[in-house]
C-alpha atoms as a PDB file:
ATOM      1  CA  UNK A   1      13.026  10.358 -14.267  1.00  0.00           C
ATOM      2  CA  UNK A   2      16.472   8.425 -14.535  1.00  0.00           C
ATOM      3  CA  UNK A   3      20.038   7.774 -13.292  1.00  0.00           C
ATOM      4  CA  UNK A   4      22.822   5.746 -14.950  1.00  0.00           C
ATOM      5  CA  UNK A   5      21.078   2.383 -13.866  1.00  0.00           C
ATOM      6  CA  UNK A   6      17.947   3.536 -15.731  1.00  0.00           C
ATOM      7  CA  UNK A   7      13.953   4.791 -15.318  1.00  0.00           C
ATOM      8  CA  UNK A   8      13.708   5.483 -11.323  1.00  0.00           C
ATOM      9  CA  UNK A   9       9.854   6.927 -12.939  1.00  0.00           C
ATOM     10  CA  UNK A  10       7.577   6.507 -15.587  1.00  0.00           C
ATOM     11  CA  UNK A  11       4.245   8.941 -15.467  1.00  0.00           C
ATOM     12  CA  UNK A  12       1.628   9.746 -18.316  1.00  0.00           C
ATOM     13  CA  UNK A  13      -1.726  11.611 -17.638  1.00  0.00           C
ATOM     14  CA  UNK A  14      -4.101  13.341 -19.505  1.00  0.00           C
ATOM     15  CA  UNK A  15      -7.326  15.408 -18.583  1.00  0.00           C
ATOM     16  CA  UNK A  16      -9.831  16.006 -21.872  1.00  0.00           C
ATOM     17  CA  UNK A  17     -13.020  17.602 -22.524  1.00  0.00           C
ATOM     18  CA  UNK A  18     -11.460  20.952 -20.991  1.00  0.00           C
ATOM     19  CA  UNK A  19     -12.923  24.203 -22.449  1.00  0.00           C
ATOM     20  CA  UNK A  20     -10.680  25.661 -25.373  1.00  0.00           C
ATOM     21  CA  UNK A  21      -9.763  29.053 -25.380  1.00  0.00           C
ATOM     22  CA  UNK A  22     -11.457  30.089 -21.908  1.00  0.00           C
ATOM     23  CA  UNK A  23     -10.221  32.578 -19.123  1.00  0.00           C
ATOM     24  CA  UNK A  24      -8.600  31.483 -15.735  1.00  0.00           C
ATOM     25  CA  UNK A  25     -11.134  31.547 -13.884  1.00  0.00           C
ATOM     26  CA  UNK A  26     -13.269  29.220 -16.029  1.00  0.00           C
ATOM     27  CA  UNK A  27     -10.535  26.519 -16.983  1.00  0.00           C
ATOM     28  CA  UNK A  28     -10.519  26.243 -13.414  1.00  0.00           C
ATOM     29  CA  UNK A  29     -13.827  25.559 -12.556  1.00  0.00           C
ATOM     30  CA  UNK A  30     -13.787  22.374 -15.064  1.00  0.00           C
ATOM     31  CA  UNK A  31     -11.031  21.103 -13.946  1.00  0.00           C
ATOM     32  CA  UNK A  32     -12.312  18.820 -10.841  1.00  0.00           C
ATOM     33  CA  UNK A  33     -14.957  17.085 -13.534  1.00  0.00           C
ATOM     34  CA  UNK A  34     -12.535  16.868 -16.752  1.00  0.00           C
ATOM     35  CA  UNK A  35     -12.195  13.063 -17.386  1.00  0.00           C
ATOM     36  CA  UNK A  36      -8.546  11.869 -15.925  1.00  0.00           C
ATOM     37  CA  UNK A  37      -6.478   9.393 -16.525  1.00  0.00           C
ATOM     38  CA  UNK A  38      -2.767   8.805 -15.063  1.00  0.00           C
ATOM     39  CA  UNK A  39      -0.567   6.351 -14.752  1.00  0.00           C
ATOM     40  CA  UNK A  40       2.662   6.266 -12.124  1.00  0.00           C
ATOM     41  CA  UNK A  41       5.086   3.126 -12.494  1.00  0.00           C
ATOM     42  CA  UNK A  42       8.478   2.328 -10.319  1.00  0.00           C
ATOM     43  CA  UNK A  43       9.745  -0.202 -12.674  1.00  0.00           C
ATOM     44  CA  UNK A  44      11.529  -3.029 -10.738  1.00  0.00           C
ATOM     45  CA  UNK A  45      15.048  -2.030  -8.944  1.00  0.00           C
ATOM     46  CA  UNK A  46      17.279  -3.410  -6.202  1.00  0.00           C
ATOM     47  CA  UNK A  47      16.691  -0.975  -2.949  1.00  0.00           C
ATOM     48  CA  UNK A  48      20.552  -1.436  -2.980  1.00  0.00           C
ATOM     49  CA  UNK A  49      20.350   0.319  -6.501  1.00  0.00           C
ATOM     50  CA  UNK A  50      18.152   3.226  -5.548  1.00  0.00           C
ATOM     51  CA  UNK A  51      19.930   6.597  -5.095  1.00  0.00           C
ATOM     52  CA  UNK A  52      21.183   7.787  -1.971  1.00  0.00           C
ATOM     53  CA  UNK A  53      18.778  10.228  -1.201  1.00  0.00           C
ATOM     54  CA  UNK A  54      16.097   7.111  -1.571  1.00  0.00           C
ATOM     55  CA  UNK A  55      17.975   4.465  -0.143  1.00  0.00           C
ATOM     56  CA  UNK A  56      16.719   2.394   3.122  1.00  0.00           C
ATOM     57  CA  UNK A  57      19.746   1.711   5.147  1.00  0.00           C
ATOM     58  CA  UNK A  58      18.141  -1.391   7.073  1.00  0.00           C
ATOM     59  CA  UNK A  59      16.140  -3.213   4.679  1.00  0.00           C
ATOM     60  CA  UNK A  60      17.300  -5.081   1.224  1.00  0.00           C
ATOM     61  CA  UNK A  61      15.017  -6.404  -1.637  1.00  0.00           C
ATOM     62  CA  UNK A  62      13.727  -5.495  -5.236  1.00  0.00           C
ATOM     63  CA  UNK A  63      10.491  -3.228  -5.122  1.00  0.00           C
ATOM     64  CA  UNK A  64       8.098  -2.167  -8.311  1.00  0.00           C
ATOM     65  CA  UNK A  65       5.157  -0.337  -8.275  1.00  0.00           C
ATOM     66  CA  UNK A  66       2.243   0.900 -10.063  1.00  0.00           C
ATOM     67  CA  UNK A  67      -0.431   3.262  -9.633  1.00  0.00           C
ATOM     68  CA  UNK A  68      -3.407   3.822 -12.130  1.00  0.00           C
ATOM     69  CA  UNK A  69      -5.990   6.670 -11.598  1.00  0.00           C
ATOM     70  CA  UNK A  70      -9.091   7.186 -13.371  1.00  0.00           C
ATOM     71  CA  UNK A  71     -12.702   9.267 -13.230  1.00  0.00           C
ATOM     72  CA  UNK A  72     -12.253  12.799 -12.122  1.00  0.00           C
ATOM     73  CA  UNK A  73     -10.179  14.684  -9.284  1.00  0.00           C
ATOM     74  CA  UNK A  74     -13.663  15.357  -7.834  1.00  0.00           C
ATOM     75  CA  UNK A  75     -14.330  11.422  -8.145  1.00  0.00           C
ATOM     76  CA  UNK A  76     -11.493   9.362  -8.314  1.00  0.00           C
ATOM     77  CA  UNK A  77     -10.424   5.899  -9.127  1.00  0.00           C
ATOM     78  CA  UNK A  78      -7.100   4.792  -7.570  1.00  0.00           C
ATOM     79  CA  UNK A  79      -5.447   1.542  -7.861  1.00  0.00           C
ATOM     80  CA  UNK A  80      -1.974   0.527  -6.619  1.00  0.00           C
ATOM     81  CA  UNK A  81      -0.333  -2.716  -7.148  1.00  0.00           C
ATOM     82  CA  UNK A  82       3.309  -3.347  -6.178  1.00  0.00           C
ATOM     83  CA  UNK A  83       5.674  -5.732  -4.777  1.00  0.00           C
ATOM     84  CA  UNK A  84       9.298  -6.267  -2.470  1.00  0.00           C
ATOM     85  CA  UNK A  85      10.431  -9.766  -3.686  1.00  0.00           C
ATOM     86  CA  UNK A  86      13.256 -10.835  -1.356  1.00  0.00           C
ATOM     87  CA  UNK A  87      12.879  -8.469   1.437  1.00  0.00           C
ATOM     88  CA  UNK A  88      14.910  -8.920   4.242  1.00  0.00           C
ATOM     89  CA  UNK A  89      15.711  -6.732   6.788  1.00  0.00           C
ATOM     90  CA  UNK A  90      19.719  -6.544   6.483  1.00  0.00           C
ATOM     91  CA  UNK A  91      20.695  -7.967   9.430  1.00  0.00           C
ATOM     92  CA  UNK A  92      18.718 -11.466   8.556  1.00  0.00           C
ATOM     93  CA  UNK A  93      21.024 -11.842   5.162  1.00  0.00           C
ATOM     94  CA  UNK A  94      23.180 -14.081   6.401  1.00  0.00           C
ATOM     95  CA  UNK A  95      20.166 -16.072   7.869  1.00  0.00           C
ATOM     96  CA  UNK A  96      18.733 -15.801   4.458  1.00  0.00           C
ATOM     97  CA  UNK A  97      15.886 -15.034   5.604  1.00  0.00           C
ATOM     98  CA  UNK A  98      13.769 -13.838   2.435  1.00  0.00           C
ATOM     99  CA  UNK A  99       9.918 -12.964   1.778  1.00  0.00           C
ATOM    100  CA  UNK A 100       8.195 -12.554  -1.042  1.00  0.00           C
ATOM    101  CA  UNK A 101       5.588  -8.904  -0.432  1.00  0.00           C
ATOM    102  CA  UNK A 102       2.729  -8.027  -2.401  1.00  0.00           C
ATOM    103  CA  UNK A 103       0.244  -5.258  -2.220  1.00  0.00           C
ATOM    104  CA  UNK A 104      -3.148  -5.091  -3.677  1.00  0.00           C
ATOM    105  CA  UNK A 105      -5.046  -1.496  -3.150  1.00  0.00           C
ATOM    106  CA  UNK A 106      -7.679   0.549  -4.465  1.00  0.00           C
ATOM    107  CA  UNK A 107     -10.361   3.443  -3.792  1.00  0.00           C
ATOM    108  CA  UNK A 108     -12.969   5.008  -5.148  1.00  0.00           C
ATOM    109  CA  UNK A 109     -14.862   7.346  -3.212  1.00  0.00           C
ATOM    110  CA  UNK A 110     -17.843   4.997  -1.941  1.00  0.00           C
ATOM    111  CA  UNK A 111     -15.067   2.633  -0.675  1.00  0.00           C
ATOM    112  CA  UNK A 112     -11.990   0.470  -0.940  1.00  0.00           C
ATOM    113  CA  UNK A 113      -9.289  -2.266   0.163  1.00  0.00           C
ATOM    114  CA  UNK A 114      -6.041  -3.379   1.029  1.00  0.00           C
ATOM    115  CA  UNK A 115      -4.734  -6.393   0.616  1.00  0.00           C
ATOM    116  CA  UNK A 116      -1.356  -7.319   1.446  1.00  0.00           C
ATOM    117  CA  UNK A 117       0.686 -10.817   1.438  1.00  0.00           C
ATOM    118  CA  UNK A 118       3.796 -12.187   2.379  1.00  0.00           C
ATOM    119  CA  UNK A 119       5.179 -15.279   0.899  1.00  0.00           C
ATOM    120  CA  UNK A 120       8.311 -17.338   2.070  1.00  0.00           C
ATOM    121  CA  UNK A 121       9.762 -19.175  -1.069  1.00  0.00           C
ATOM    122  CA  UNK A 122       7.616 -17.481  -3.206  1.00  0.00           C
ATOM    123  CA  UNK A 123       4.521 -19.945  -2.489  1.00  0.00           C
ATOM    124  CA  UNK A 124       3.949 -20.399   1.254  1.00  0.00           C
ATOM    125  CA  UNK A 125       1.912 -17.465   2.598  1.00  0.00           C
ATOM    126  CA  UNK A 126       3.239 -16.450   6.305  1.00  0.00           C
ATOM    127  CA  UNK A 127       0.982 -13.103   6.063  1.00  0.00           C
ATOM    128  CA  UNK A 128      -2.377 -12.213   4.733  1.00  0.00           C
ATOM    129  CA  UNK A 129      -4.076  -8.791   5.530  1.00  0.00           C
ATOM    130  CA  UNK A 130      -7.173  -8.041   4.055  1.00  0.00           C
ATOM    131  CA  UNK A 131      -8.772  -4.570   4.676  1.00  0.00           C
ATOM    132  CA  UNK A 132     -11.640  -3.162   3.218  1.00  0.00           C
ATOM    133  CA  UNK A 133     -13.845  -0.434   3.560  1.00  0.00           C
ATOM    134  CA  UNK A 134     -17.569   1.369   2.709  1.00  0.00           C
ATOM    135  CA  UNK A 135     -17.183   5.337   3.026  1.00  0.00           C
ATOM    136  CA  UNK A 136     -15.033   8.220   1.741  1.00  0.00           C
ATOM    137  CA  UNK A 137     -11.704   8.287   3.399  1.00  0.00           C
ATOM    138  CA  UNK A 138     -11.463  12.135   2.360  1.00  0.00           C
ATOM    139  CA  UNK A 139     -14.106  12.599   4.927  1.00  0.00           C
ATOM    140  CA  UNK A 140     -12.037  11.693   7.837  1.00  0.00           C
ATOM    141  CA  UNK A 141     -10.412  14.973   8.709  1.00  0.00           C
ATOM    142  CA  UNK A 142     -13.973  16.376   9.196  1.00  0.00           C
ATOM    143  CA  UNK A 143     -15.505  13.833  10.966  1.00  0.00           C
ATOM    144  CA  UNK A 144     -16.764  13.682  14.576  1.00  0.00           C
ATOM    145  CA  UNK A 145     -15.960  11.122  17.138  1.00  0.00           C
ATOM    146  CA  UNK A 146     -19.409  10.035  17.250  1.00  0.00           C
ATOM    147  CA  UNK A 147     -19.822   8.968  13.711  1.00  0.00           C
ATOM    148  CA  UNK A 148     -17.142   7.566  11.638  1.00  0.00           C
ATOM    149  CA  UNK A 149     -18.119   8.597   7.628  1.00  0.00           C
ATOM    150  CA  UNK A 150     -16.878   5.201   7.370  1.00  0.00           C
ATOM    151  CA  UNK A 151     -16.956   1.116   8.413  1.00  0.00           C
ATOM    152  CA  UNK A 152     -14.601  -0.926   7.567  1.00  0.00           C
ATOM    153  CA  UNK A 153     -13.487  -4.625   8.175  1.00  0.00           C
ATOM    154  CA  UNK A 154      -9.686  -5.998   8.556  1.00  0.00           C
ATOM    155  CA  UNK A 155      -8.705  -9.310   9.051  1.00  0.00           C
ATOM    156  CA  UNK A 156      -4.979 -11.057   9.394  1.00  0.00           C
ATOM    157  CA  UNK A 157      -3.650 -13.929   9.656  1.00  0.00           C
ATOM    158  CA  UNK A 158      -0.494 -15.102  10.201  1.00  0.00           C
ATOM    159  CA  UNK A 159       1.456 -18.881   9.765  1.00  0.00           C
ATOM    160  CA  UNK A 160       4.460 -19.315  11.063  1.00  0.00           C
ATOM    161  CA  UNK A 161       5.540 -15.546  10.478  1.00  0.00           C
ATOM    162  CA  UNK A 162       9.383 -14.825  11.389  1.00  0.00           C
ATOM    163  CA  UNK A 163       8.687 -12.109  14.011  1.00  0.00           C
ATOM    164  CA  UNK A 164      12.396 -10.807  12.945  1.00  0.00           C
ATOM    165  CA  UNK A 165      11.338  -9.520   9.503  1.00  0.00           C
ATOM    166  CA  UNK A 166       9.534  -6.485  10.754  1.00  0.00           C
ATOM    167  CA  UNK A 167      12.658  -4.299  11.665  1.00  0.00           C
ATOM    168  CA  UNK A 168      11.735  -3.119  14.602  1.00  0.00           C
ATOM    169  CA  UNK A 169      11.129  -5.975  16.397  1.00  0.00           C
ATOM    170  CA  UNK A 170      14.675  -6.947  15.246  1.00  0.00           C
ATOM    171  CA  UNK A 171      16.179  -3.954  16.192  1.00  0.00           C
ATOM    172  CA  UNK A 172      14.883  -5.156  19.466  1.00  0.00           C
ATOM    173  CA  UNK A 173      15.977  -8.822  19.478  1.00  0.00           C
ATOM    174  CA  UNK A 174      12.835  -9.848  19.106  1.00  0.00           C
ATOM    175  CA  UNK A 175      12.761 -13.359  17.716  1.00  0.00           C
ATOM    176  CA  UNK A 176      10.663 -16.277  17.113  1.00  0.00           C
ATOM    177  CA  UNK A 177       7.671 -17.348  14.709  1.00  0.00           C
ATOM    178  CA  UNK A 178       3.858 -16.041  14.981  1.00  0.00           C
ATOM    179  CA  UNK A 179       0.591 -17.871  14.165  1.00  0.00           C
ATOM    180  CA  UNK A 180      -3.034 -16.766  14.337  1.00  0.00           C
ATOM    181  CA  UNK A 181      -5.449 -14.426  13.048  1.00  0.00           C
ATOM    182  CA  UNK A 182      -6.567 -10.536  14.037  1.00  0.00           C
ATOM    183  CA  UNK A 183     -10.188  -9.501  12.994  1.00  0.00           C
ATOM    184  CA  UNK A 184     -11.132  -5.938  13.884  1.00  0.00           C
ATOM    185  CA  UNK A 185     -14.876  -5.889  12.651  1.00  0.00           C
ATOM    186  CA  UNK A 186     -17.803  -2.821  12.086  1.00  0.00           C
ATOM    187  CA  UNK A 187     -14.866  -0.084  13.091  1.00  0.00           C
ATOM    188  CA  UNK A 188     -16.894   2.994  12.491  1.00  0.00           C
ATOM    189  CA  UNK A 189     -20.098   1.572  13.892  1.00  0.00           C
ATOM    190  CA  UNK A 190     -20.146  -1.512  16.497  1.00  0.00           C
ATOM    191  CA  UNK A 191     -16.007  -2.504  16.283  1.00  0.00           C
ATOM    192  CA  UNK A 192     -14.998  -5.654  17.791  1.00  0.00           C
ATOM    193  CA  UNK A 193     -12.303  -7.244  17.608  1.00  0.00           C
ATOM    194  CA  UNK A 194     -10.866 -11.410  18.140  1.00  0.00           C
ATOM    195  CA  UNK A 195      -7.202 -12.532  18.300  1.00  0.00           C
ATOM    196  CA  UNK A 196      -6.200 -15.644  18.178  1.00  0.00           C
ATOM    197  CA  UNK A 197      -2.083 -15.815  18.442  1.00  0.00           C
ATOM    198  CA  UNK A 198       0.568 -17.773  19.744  1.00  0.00           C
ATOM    199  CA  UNK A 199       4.287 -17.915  19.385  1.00  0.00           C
ATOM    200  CA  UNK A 200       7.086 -20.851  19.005  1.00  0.00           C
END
């Protein structure tokens, strides 16, 4: 997939070890265990670049990402990597206000994580979430109240973070910088959680 600026998307994927010269019905039924391998890429682009279907009106940066998928669509693999260097939301350009984003994901059916950082001249971290989990996700929809098919652990932590990057807190002049650290332990099973924040 393309425009005049170049590849908005890049895919490949494959499934083998399907049946040859099967019925329907039976090509089917192998599909969910047929080996898989894929491979979705956003190669880097100004969000002032993007289309105007695609565009965000309040926000400005350069975004890439990549996801990789292996195992089977009964048992996948899933990792995502991607990154918004010099995001801004557009009213802080003339404050040049920049950071530096980066996300760090995967899953697999037993479990997974999320990391995600924010860097202010490319080296000083002002965010750091860490999220990770034991469980399916899939299972969620069908899951009780009482018992979560999951537990999971998330901790942030935050130095000197410019409160008027996240857009809507700017929208609604909400200024100033943010330090501390959010844990939210055992959700799913015991959850509790300790905040430690203050603002300047």
């Amino acid at each position: 997939l393309f425009d005049g600026k170049g590849d908005l998307l890049k895919w490949q994927a494959s499934l083998r070890g399907l049946p040859q010269r099967v019925a329907l019905p039976a090509l089917r039924q192998a599909l969910p265990d047929a080996p898989l391998e894929a491979l979705i890429e956003l190669p880097r682009r100004s969000l002032e670049e993007l289309p105007a279907m695609l565009r965000p009106n309040d926000i400005e940066g350069t975004l890439a990402l990549r996801v990789q998928a292996e195992g089977t669509l009964r048992e996948p693999r899933v990792s995502v990597t991607g990154a918004l260097g010099s995001f801004t939301p557009a009213s802080e350009r003339r404050r040049k206000n920049h950071l530096d984003v980066n996300l760090d994901a995967e899953y697999a059916p037993e479990g997974g994580r999320v990391a995600l950082t924010a860097l202010r001249r490319h080296i000083d971290p002002v965010l750091e979430l860490d999220s990770h989990w034991q469980g399916d996700l899939r299972q969620l929809g069908g899951a009780s109240p009482e018992q979560s098919p999951i537990q999971a652990d998330t901790e942030l932590r935050l130095s000197d973070f410019p409160m008027a990057m996240v857009p809507l807190l700017q929208q609604q002049r909400v200024r100033g910088r943010l330090t501390g650290s959010a844990r939210l332990l055992g959700l799913g099973k015991d959850a509790r959680m300790d905040v430690d924040m203050h603002t300047r």
